[in-house]
Structure formats: C-alpha cells, structure tokens
Protein backbone atom coordinates (compact mmCIF):
# COMPACT_ATOMS: atom_id res chain seq x y z
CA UNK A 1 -171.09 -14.75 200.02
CA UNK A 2 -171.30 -10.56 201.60
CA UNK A 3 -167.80 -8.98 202.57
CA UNK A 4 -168.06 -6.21 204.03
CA UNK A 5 -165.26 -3.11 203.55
CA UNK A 6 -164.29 -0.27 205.47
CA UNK A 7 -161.42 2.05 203.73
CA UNK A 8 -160.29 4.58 206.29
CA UNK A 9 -158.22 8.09 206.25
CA UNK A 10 -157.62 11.41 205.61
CA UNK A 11 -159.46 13.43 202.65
CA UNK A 12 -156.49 13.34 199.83
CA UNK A 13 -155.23 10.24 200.65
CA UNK A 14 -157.40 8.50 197.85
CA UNK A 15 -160.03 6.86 200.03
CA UNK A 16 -163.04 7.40 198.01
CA UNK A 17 -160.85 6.46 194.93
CA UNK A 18 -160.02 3.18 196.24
CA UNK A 19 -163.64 2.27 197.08
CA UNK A 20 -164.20 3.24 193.77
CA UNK A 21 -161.83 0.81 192.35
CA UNK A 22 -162.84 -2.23 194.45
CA UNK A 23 -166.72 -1.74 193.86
CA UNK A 24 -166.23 -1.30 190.25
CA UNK A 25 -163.84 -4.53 189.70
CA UNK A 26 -166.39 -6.33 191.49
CA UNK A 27 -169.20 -5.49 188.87
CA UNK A 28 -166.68 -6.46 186.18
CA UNK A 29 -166.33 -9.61 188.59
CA UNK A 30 -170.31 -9.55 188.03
CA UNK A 31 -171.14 -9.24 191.68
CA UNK A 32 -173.65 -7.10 193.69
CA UNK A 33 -172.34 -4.30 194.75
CA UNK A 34 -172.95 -0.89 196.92
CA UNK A 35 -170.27 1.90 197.48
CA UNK A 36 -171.42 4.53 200.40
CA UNK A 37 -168.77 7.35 200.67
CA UNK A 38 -168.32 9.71 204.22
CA UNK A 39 -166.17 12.17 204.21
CA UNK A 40 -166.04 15.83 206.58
CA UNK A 41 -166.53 19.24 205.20
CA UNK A 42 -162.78 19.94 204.35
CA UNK A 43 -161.39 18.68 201.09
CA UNK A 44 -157.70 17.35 202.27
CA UNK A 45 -157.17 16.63 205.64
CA UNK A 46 -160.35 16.18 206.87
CA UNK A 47 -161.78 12.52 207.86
CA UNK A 48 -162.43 10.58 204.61
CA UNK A 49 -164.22 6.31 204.73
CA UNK A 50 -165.94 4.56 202.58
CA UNK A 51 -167.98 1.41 202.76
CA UNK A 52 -167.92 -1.31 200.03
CA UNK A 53 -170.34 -4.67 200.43
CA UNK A 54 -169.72 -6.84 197.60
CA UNK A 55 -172.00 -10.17 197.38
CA UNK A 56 -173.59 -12.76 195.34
CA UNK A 57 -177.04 -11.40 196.26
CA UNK A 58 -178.96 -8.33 196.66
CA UNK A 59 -177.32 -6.50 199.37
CA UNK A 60 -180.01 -5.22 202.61
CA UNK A 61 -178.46 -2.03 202.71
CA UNK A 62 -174.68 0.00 202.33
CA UNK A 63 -174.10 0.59 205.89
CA UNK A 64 -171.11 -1.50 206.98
CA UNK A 65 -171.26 -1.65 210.72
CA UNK A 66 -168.77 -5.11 211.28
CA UNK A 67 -166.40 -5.14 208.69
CA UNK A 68 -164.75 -8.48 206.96
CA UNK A 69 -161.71 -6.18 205.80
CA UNK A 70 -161.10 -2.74 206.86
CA UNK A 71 -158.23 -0.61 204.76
CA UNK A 72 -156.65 2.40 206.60
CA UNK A 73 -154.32 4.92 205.72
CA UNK A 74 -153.76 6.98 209.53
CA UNK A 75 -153.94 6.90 212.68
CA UNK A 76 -157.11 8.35 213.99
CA UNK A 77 -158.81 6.16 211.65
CA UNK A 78 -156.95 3.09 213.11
CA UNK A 79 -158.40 4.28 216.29
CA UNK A 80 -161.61 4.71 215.40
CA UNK A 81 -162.55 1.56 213.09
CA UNK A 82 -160.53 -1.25 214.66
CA UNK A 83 -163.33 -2.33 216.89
CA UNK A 84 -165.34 -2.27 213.63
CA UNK A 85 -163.47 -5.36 212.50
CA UNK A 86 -165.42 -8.88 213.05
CA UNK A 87 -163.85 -11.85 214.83
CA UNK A 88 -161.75 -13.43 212.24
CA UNK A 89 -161.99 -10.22 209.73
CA UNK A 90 -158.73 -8.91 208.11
CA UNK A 91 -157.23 -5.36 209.08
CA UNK A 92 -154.55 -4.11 205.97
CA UNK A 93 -153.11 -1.02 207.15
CA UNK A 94 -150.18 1.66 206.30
CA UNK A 95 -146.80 0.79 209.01
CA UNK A 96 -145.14 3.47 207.48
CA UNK A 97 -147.88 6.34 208.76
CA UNK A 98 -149.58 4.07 211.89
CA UNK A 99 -146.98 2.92 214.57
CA UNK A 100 -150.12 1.65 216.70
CA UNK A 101 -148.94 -1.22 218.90
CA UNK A 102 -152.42 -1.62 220.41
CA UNK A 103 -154.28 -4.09 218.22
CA UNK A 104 -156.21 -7.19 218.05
CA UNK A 105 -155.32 -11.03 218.64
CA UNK A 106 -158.64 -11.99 216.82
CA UNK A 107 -158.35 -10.96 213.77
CA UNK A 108 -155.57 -11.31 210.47
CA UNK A 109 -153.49 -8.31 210.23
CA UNK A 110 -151.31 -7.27 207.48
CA UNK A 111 -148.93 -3.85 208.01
CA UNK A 112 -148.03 -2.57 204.71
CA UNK A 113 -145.53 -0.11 204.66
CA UNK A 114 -147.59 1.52 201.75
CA UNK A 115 -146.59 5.59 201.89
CA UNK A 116 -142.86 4.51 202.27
CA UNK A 117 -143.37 1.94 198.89
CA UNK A 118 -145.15 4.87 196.97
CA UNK A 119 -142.33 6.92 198.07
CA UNK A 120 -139.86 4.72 196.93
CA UNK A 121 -141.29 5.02 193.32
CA UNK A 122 -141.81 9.10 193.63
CA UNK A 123 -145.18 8.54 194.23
CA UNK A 124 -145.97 9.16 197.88
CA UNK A 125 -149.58 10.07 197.66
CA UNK A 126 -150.45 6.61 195.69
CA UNK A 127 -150.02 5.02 199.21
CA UNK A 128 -153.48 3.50 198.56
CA UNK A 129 -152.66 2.07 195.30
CA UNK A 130 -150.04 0.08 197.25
CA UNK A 131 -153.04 -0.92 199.74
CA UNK A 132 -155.40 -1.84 197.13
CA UNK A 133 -152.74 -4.49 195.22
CA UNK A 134 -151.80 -6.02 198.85
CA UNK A 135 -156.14 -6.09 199.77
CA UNK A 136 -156.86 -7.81 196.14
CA UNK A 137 -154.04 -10.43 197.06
CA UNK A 138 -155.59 -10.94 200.40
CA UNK A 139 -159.24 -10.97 199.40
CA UNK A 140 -159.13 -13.41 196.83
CA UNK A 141 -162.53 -12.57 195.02
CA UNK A 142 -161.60 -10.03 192.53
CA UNK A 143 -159.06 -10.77 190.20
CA UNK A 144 -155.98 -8.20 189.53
CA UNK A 145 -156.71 -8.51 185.65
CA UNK A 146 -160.06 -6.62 186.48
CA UNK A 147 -159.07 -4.23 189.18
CA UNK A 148 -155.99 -3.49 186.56
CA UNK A 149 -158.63 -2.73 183.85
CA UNK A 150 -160.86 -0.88 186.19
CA UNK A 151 -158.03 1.66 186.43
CA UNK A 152 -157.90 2.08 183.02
CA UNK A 153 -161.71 2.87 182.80
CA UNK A 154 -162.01 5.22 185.67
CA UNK A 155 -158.92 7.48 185.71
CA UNK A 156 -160.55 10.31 183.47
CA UNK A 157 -158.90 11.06 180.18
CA UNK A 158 -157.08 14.40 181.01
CA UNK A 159 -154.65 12.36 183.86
CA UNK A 160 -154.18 9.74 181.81
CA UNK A 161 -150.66 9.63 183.08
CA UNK A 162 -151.45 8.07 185.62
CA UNK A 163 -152.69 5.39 184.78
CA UNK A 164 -149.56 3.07 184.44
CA UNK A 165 -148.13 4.46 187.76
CA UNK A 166 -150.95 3.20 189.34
CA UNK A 167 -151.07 -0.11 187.64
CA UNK A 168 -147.93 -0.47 188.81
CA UNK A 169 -148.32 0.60 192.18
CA UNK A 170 -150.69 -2.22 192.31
CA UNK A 171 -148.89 -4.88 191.56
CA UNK A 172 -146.43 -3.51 194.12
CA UNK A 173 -148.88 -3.82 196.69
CA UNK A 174 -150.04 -6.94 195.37
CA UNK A 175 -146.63 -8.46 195.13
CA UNK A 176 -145.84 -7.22 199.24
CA UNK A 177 -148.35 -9.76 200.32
CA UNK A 178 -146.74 -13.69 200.19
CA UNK A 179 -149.08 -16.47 199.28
C-alpha cells in the first residue's frame, strides 16, 4: 500500500502544517513515511504545497507527481494540481474559497465548505483543520485517535491554546464527511 498526497494553497493557510499532521499520524500509525514541503519566497500569500507518501514499504522517493488524494485550499492551486490527480484518486477541496465548476468525472470529489465552518466557530484561518478531519474520514488509514494526539505533540508549548480548537476543528471536518 503507497498513497500519494498533494496539499495545495496559499502560504498562511496552514499547508505545511497539515502535511505535518498527516505524515506524523502516520508514523504513530507505524507507516513509512516522507513529507517534501514547496513553498515561494513570500511568507503569506505566496504559493504554499506539500507532498506526503505514506506506505507499508520504503518509499523510492518524495516527489508526488500523480496524486491518490490531493487537499486544496484556493483557486490557483485547484487549477494547477487537478490534472495531478490519478484516475480514481480523491480531490477534498474548500467550496467556500473555490467556486470552480470545471472538474473531473474520473475521480471522487468531496467540496468542503471548510473556511465558512472555521468561520462559523471564530476560527477562519483553521480552514485546514476542517480539511484534515473530512481527508482522515475519507482516507481510512490513519485513525482520528492518532491524528488527535499528533496535535497535541506538535503544536509547540507557547500556543498551547490552540490545541483544543483544533481538535475540534477536526472532528468538524471529520464529522462533514457521511459514511
């Protein structure tokens, strides 16, 4: 088993951080696993991906070139990565920002309306906590338990505040998606 991740936006909108998350709950989940960040020279606003393989085996190399799952948080990135997606591969994606009609008959998608969610709960820049709980109910190989504890590990001591927000975020997300 290799699935193959793409998480797509704009710098500030948590990308990296969400790569983060997944990679690490799969170690917990003791799979392989490689994390290859891309971002452009400005710090918020600028283009932001990351690539996540998780697998059973040693994994070849980071470079995701057809994803299983791609994650993305605006429009240009929509634009850009879509044809990334293999035959069959699941796009997850914020309605609330992208209001692309153009899209794919091949593949399973799932519009979140993650930004207004996080908004809902004061929290409009967690848009990609909502994305992560709706991708772990979708992906079925990590468990919530261990992306919930990943949160707690990661999130560094001095915003430990926000730590239940986005615990809870998550489950939002996670609850969005129907069995």
């Amino acid at each position: 088993m290799e699935q193959r991740i793409i998480i797509a936006g704009s710098g500030g909108q948590g990308i990296l951080f969400l790569g983060k998350v997944i990679a690490h709950a799969a170690m917990k989940e003791n799979k392989e696993v490689t994390w290859f960040p891309s971002y452009g020279a400005e710090m918020r606003g600028g283009t932001a991906n990351c690539m996540v393989v998780i697998s059973d085996e040693l994994i070849g190399s980071p470079i995701v070139k057809n994803a299983d799952y791609l994650i993305v948080l605006n429009e240009a990135s929509f634009n850009k990565f879509l044809t990334r997606v293999s035959q069959g591969g699941y796009l997850i994606y914020d309605s609330s920002i992208i209001k692309n009609s153009k899209c794919r008959n091949d593949i399973n998608i799932y519009p979140v309306e993650a930004s207004r969610e996080a908004s809902l709960t004061g929290n409009p820049r967690l848009a990609n906590m909502i994305l992560l709980g709706a991708f772990i109910k979708i992906f079925k190989t990590l468990s919530i338990e261990k992306v919930l504890e990943t949160i707690e590990e990661i999130i560094p001591p001095k915003r430990k505040e926000m730590i239940e927000i986005n615990k809870s975020l998550i489950l939002r997300g996670f609850s969005i998606i129907e069995n």
